[in-house]
Structure formats: structure tokens, C-alpha cells
C-alpha atoms as a PDB file:
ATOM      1  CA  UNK A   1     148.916  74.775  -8.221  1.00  0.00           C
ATOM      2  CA  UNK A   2     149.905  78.268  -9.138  1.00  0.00           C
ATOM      3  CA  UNK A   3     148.558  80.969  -7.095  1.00  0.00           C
ATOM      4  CA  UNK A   4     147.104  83.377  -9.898  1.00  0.00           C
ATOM      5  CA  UNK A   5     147.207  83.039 -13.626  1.00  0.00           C
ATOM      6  CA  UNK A   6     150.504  84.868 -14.188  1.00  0.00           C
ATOM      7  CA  UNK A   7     152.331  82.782 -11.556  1.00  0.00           C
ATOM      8  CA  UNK A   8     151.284  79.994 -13.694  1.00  0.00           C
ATOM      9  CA  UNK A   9     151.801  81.491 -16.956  1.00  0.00           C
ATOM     10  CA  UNK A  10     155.576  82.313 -15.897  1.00  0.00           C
ATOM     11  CA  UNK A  11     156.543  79.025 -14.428  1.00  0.00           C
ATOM     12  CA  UNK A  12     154.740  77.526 -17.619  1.00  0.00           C
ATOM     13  CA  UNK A  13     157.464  79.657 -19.845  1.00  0.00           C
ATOM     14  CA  UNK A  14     160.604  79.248 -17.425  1.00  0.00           C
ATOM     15  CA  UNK A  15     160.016  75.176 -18.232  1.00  0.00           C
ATOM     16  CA  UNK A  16     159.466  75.377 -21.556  1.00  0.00           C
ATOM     17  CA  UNK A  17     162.863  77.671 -21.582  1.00  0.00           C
ATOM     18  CA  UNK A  18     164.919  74.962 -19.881  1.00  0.00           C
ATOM     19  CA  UNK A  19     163.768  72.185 -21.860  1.00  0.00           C
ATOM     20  CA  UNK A  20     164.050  74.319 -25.001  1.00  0.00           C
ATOM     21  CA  UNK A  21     167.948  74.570 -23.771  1.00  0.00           C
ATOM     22  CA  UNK A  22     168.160  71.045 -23.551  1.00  0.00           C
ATOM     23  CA  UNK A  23     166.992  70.288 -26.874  1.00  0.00           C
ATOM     24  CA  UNK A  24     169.411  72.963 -28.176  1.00  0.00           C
ATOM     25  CA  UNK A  25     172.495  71.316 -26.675  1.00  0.00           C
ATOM     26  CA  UNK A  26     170.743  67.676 -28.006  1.00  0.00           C
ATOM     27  CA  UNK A  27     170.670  69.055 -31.602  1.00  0.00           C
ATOM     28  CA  UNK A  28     174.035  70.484 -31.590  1.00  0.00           C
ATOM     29  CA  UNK A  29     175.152  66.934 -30.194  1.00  0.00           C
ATOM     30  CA  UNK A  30     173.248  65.243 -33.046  1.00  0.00           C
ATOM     31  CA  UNK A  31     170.483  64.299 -30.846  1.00  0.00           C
ATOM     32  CA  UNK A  32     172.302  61.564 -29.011  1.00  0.00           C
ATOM     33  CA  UNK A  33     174.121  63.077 -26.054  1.00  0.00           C
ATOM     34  CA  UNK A  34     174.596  66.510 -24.231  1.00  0.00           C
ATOM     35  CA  UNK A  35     177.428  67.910 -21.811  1.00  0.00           C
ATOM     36  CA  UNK A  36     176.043  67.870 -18.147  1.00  0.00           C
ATOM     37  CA  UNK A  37     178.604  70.269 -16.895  1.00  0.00           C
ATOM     38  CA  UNK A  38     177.232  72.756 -19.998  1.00  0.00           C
ATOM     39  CA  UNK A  39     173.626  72.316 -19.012  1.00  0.00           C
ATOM     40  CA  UNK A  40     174.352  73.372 -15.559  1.00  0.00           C
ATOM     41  CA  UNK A  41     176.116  76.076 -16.618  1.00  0.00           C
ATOM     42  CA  UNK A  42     173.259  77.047 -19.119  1.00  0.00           C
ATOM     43  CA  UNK A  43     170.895  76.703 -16.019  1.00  0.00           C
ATOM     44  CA  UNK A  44     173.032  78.521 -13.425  1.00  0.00           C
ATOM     45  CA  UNK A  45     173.258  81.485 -15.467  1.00  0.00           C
ATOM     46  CA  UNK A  46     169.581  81.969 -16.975  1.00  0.00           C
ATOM     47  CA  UNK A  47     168.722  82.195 -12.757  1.00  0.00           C
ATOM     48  CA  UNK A  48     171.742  83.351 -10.960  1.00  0.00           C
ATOM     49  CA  UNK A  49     174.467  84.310 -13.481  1.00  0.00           C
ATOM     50  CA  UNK A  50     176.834  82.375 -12.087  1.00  0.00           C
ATOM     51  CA  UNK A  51     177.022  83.257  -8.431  1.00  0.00           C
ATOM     52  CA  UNK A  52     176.742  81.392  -5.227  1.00  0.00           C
ATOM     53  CA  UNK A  53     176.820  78.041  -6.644  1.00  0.00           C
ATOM     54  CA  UNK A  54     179.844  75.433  -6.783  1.00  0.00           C
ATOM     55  CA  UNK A  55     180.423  72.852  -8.871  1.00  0.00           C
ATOM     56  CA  UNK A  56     181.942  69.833  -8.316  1.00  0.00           C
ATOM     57  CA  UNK A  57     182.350  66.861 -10.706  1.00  0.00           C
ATOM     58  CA  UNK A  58     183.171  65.581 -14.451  1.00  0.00           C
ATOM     59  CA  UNK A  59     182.199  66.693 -17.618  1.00  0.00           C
ATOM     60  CA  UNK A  60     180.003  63.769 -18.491  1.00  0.00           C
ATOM     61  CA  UNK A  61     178.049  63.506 -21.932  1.00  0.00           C
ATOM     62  CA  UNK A  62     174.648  62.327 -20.854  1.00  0.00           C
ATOM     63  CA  UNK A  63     171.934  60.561 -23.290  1.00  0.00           C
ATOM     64  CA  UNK A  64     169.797  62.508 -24.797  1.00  0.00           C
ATOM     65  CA  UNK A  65     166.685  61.171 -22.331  1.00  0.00           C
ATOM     66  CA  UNK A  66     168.811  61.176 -18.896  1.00  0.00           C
ATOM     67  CA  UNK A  67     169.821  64.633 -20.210  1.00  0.00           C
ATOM     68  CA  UNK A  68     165.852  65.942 -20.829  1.00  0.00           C
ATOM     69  CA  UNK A  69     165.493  64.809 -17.514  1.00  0.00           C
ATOM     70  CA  UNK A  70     168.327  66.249 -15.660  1.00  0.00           C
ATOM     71  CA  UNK A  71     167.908  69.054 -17.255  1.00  0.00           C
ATOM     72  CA  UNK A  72     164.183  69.617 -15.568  1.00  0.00           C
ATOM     73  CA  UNK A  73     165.551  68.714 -12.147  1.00  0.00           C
ATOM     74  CA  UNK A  74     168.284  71.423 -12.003  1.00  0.00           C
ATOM     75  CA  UNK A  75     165.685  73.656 -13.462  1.00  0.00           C
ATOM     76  CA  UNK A  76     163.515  73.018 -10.535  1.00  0.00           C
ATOM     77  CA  UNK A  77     166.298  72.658  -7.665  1.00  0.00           C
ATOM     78  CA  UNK A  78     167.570  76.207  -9.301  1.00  0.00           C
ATOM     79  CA  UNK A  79     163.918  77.746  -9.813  1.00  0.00           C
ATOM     80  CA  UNK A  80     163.445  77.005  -6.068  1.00  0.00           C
ATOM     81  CA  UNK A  81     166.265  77.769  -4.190  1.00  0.00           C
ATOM     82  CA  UNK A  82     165.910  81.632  -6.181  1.00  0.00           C
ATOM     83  CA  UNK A  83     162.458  81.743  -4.901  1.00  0.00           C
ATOM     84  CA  UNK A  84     162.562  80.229  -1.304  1.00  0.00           C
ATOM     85  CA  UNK A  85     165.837  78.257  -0.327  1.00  0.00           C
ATOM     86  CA  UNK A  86     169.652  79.375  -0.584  1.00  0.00           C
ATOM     87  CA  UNK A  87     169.537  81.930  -3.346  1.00  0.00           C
ATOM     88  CA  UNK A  88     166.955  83.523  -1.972  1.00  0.00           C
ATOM     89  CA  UNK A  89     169.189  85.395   0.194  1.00  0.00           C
ATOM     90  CA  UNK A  90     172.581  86.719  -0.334  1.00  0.00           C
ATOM     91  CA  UNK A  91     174.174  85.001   2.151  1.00  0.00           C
ATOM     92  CA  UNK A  92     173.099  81.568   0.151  1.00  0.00           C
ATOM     93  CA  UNK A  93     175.186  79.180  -1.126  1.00  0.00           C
ATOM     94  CA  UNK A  94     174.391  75.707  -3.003  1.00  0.00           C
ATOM     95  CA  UNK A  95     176.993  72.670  -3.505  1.00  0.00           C
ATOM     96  CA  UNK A  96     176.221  71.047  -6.590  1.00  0.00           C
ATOM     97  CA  UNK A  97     178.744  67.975  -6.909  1.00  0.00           C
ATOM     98  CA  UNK A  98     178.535  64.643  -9.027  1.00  0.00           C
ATOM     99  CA  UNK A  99     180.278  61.652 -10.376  1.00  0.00           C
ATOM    100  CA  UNK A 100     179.858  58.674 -12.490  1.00  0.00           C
ATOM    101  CA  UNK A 101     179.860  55.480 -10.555  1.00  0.00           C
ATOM    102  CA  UNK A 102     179.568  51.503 -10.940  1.00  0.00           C
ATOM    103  CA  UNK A 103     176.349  50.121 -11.078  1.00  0.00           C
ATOM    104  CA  UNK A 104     174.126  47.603 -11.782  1.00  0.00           C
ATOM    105  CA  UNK A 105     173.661  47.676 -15.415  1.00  0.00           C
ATOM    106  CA  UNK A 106     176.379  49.963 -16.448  1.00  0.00           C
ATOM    107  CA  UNK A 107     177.364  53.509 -14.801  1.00  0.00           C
ATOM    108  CA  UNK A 108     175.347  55.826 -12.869  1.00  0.00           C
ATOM    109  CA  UNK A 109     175.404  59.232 -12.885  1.00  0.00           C
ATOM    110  CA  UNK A 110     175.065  60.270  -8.607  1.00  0.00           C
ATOM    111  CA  UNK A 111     174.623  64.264  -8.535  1.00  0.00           C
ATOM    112  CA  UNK A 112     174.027  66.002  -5.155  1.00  0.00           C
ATOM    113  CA  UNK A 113     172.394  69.623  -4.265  1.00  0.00           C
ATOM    114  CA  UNK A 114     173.331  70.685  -1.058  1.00  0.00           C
ATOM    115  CA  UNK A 115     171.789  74.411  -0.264  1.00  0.00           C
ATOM    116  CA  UNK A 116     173.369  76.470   2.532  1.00  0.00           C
ATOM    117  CA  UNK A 117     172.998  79.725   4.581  1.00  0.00           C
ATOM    118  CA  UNK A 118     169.213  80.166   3.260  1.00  0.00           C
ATOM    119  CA  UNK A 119     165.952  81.015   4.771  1.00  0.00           C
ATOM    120  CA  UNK A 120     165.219  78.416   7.593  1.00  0.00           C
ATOM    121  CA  UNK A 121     163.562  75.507   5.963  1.00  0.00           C
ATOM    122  CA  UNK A 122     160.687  73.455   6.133  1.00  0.00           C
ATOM    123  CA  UNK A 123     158.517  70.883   4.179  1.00  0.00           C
ATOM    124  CA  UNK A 124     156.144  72.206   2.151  1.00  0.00           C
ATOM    125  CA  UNK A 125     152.487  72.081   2.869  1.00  0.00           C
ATOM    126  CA  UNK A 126     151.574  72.131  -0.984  1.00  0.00           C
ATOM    127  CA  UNK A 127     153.041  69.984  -3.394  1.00  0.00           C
ATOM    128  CA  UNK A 128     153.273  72.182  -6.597  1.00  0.00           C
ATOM    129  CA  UNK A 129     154.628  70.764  -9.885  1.00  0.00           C
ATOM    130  CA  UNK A 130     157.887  70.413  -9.044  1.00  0.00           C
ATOM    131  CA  UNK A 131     157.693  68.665  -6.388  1.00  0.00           C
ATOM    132  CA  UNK A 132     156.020  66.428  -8.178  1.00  0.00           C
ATOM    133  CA  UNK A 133     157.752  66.113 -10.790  1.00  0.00           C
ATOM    134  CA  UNK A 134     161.009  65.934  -9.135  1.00  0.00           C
ATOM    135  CA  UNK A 135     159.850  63.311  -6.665  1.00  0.00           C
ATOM    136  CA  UNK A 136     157.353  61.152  -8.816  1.00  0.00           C
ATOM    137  CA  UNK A 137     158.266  61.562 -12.844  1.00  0.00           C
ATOM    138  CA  UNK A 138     161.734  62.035 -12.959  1.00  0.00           C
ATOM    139  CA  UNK A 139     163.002  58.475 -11.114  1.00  0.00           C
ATOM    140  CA  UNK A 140     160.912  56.503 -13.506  1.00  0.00           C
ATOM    141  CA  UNK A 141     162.696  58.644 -16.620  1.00  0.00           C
ATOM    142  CA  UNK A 142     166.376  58.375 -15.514  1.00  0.00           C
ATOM    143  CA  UNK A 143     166.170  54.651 -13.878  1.00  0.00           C
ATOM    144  CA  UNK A 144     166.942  55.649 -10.843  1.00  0.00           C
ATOM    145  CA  UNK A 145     165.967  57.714  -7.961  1.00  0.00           C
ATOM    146  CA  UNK A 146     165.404  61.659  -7.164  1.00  0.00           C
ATOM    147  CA  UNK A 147     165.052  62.036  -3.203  1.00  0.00           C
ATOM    148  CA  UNK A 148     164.737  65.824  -1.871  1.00  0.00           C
ATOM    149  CA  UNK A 149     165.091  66.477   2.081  1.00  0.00           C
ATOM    150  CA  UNK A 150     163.931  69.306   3.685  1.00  0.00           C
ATOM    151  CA  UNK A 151     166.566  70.049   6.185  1.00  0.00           C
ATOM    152  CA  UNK A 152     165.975  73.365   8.679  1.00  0.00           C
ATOM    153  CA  UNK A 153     169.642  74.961   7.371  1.00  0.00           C
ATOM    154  CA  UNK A 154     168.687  73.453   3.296  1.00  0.00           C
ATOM    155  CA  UNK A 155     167.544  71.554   0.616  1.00  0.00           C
ATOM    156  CA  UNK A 156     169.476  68.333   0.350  1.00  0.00           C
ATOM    157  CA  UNK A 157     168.759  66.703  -3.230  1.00  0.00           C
ATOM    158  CA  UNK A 158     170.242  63.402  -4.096  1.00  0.00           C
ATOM    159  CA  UNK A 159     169.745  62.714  -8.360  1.00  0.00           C
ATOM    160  CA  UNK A 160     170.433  59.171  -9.394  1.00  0.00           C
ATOM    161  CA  UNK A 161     170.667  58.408 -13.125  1.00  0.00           C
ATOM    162  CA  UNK A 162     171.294  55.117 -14.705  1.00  0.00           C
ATOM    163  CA  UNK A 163     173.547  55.809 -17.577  1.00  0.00           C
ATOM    164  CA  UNK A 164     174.198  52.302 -19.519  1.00  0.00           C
ATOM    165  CA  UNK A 165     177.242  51.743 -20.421  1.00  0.00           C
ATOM    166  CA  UNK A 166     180.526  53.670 -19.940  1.00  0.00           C
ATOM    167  CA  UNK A 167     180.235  57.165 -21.031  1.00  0.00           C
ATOM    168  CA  UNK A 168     182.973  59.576 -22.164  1.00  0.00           C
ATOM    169  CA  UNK A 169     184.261  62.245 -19.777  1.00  0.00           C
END
């Protein structure tokens, strides 16, 4: 859905990147688990270097395949936000907050991207990869749900994860 072969070719690389992170943390873990509050990090400053976005929640070590696919959301949510939403502008701000709650099945992981003081907003007429993947592939991959709402003052994302059972924090 790119627009011209470089567009493509450059989105194609930035995923590969943020998965490549993943893996990285995975391996260092011994492939079992990876810190979610380090993979945001790891995210926030490959796009922003740290600026304009808070964070809110508990170190929690994620399984290796919630983490893969966490890691592709924020990616996304990040990867937009620079190009059209909150970060576009300097006067941006996103809320990133989470927490591990009860659930059926063992703990959920409930993370929540609130963008801010952007561009005025509105539902986009294309769906480009990742909007589909956020929307369609990753709710199937963390057993749970990924819902994005286009608000006029921001992107609201809500990123539900089942977890299993009780992780460390």
C-alpha cells in the first residue's frame, strides 16, 4: 500500500529493525521472556529519542510470542504518530500506560496509547499494513484484543494481551 517503491522499501526495513530488537532482547533473555518497559524504551528512542512520550506502568517480563507481538504494535503506534498523529508536531504528546490484570485464564497485560496535542485527526481512507496488522493479526497472536480509535484531538489505542499465568514484575 506504499505510495512509491522507497516508501515501501523503508517501512519494509523500519519492521524488520523492530522485530530484529525484539529478538535481541529474546536471545539475551534465553528466548523465553523480554522486559516490556525495555522494548518501549528501545522503540521510543530509535523514533523519538525519548521525548514527548510518558510512561506509565510495571516492568513486566513478557513471553517471548506476546513480546514479538507487542513489540510490532508499539512499532506501528510509534511509526505513526511520527508521521501523522502526536509526534508529528512539537506540541505532541502520547500517554503510554499499562498494567497486569486478572483474567480469565491467568493475567493480562492491558496497555493504553493515548496521543495528544497532534494534527486534527481522522480515520483513514486507506488501510495500509499497519492498520492491518494492528487491527486484524495482532489480537489473534496475543489472545486478546488490539482496538485503535480515531479521535479528532488523537489516536486512542487499547492493547490487550493474555499473559498465562502470573508473571514477574
Amino acid at each position: 500500500s506504499a505510495d512509491n517503491m522507497d516508501d515501501f522499501r523503508d517501512s519494509i526495513i523500519a519492521r524488520i529493525g523492530s522485530l530484529a530488537k525484539t529478538h535481541t532482547l529474546l536471545v539475551e533473555g534465553q528466548a523465553t521472556a523480554a522486559s516490556l518497559r525495555t522494548m518501549i524504551e528501545g522503540e521510543i528512542e530509535a523514533h523519538t529519542g525519548g521525548h514527548r512520550i510518558a510512561l506509565d506502568g510495571p516492568d513486566v517480563t513478557l513471553p517471548s510470542q506476546v513480546a514479538v507481538a507487542v513489540g510490532m504494535a508499539l512499532h506501528e503506534l510509534i511509526t505513526n504518530a511520527v508521521k501523522y498523529g502526536a509526534l508529528s508536531v512539537p506540541a505532541g504528546h502520547v500517554d503510554l500506560r499499562w498494567a497486569v490484570k486478572p483474567g480469565d485464564g491467568g493475567e493480562r497485560l492491558v496497555m493504553e496509547w493515548l496521543e495528544s496535542g497532534g494534527p486534527l485527526v481522522a480515520k483513514p481512507t486507506r488501510r495500509g499494513f499497519g492498520s492491518m496488522l494492528l487491527e486484524r493479526v495482532l489480537s489473534p497472536e496475543l489472545n486478546g484484543e488490539v482496538a485503535v480509535d480515531y479521535r479528532p484531538e488523537g489516536v486512542r489505542a487499547r492493547i490487550e494481551a493474555r499473559l498465562g499465568s502470573p508473571v514477574s514484575r
